[in-house]
N, C-alpha and C. Protein backbone atom coordinates (compact mmCIF):
# COMPACT_ATOMS: atom_id res chain seq x y z
N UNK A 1 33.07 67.96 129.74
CA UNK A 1 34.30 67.46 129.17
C UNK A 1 35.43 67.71 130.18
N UNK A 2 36.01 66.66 130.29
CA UNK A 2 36.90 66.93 131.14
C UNK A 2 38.59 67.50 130.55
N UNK A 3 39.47 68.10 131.63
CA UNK A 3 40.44 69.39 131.40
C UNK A 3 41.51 67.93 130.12
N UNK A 4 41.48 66.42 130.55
CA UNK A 4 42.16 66.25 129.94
C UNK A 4 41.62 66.02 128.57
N UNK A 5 40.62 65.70 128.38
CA UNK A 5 39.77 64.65 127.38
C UNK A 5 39.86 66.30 126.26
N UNK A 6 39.46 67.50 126.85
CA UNK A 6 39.51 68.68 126.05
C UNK A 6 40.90 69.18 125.68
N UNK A 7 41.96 68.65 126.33
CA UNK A 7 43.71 69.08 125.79
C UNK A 7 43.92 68.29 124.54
N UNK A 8 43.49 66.64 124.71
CA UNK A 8 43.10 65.70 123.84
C UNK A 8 42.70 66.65 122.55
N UNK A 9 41.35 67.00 122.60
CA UNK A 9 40.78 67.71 121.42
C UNK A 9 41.73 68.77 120.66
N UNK A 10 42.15 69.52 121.45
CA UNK A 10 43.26 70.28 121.24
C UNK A 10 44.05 70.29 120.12
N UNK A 11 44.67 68.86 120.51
CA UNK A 11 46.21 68.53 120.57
C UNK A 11 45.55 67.74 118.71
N UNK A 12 44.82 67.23 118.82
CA UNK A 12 44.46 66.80 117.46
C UNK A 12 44.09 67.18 116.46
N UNK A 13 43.42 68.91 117.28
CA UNK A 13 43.09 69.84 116.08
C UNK A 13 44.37 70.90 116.05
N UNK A 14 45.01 70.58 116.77
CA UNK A 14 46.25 71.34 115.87
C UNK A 14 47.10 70.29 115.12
N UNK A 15 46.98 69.39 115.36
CA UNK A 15 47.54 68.03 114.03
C UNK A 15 46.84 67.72 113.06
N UNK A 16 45.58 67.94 113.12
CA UNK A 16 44.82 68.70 111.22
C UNK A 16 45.10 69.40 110.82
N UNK A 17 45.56 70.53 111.98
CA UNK A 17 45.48 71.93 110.87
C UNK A 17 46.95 71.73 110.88
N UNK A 18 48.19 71.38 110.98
CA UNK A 18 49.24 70.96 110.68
C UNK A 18 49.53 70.59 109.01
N UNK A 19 48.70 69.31 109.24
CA UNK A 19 48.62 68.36 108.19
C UNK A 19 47.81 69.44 106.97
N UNK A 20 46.78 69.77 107.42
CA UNK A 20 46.12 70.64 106.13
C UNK A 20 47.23 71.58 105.37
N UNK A 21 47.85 72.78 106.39
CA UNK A 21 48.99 73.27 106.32
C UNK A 21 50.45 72.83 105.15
N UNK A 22 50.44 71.43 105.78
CA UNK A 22 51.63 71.47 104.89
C UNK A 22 51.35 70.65 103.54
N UNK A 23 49.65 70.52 103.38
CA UNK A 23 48.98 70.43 102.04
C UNK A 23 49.07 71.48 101.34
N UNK A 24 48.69 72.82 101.72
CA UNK A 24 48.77 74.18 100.92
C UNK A 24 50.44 74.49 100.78
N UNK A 25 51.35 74.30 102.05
CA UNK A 25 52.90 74.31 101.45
C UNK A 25 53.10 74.10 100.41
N UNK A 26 52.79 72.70 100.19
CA UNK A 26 53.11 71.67 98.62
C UNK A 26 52.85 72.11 97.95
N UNK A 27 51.45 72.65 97.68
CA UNK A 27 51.23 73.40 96.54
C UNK A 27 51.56 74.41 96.54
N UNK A 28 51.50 75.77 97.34
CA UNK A 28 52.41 76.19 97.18
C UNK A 28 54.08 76.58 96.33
N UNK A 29 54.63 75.29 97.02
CA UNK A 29 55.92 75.21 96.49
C UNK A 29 56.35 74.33 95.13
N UNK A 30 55.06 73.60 94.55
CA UNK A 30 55.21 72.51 93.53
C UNK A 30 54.27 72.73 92.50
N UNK A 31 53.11 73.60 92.91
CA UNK A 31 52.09 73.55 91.61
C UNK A 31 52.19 74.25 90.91
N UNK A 32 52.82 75.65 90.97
CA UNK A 32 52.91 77.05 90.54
C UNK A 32 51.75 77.20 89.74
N UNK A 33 50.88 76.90 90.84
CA UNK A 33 49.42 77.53 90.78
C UNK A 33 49.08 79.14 91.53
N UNK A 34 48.17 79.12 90.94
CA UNK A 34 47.73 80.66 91.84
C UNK A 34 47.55 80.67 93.00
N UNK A 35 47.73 81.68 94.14
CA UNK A 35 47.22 81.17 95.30
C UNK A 35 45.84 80.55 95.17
N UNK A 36 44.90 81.94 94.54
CA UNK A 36 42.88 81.77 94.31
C UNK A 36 43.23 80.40 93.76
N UNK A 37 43.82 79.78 92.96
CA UNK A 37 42.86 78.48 92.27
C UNK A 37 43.77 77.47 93.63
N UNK A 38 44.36 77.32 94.42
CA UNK A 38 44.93 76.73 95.48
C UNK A 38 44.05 76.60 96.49
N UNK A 39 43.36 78.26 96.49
CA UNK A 39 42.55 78.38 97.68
C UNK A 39 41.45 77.49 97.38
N UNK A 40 40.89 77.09 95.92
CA UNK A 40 39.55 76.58 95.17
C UNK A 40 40.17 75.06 95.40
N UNK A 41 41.02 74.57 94.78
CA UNK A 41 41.00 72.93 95.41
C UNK A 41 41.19 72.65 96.05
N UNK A 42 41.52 73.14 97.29
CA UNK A 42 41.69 72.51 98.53
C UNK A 42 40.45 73.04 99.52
N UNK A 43 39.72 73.76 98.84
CA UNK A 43 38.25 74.41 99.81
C UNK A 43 38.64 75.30 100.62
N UNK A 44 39.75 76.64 100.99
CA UNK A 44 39.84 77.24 101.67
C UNK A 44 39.55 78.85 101.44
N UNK A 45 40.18 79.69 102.06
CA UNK A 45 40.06 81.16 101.61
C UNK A 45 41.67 81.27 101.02
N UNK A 46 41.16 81.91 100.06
CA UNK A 46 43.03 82.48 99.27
C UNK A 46 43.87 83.30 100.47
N UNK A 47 42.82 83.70 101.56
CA UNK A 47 43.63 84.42 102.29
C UNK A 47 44.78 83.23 103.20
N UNK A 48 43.78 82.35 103.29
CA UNK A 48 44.76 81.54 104.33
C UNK A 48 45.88 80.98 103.69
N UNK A 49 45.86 80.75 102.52
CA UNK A 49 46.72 80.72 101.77
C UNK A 49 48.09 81.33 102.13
N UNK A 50 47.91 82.80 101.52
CA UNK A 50 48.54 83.99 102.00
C UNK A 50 48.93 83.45 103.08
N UNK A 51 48.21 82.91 103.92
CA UNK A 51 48.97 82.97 105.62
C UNK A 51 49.55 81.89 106.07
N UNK A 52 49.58 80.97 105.30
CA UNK A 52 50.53 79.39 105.40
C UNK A 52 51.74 79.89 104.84
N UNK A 53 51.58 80.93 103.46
CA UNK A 53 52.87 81.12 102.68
C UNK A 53 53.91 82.02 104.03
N UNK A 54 53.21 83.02 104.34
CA UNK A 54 53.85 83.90 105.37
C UNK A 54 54.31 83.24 106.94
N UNK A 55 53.70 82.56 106.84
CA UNK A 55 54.24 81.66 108.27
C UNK A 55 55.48 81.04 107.94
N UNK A 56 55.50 80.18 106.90
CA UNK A 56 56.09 79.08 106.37
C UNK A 56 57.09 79.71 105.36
N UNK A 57 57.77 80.84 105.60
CA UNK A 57 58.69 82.01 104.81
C UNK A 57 58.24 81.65 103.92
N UNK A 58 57.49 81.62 102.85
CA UNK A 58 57.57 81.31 101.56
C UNK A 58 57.34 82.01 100.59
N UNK A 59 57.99 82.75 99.70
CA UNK A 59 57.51 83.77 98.25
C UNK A 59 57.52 83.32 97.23
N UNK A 60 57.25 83.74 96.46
CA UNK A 60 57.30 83.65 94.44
C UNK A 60 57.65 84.89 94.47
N UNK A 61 58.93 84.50 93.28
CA UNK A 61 59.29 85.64 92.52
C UNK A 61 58.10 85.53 90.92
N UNK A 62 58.96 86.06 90.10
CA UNK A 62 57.91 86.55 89.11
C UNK A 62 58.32 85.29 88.21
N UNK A 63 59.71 84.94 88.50
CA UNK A 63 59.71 83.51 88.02
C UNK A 63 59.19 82.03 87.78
N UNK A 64 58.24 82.23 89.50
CA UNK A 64 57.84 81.19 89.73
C UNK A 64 56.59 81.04 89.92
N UNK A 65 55.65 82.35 89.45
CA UNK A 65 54.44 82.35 89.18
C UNK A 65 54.43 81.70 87.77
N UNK A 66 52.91 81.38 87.68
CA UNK A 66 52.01 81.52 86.39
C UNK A 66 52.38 82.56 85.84
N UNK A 67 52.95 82.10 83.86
CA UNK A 67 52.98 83.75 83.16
C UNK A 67 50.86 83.44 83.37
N UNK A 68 50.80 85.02 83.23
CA UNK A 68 49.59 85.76 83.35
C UNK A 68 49.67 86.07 81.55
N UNK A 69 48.36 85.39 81.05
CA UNK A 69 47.34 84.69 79.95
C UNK A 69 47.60 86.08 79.21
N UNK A 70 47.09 86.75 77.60
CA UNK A 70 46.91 88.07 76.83
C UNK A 70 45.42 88.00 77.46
N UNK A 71 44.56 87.24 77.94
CA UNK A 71 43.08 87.70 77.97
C UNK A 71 43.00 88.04 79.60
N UNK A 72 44.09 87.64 80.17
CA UNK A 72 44.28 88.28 81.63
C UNK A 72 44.61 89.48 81.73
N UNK A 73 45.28 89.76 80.77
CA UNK A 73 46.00 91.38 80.67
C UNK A 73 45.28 92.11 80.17
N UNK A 74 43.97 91.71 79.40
CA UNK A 74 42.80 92.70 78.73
C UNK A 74 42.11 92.71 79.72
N UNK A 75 41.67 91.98 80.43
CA UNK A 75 40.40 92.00 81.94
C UNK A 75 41.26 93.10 82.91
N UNK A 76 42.40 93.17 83.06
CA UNK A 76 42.96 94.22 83.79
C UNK A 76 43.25 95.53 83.34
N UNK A 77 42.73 95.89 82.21
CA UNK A 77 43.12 97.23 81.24
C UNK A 77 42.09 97.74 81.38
């Protein structure tokens, strides 16, 4: 492969993972889904999740989560 044909490759796989990226943003910032069920429809790890949110400044307050279920709060007791 040659030095350019492989910058090529490069340059396109960082414009997927761009594009994938500012798929998890969106949700992120619009589904006020969980990260885990974010990480589950889009096929990734919850961690990377985590790491689009942290790149991409992004938090939830307690506002802008999911309220957490009475049968969520018994599985954690």
């Amino acid at each position: 492969m040659t030095q350019v044909n492989k910058h090529k490759m490069q340059d396109a796989i960082i414009a997927v993972r761009e594009v994938f990226y500012d798929a998890i943003e969106c949700m992120i910032r619009y589904s006020g889904r969980p990260y885990a069920a974010i990480a589950t429809q889009l096929g990734c790890s919850e961690q990377l999740v985590f790491q689009v949110a942290k790149l991409r400044g992004l938090s939830r307050n307690s506002q802008q989560s999911s309220p957490v279920s009475e049968e969520d709060n018994n599985v954690n007791q």
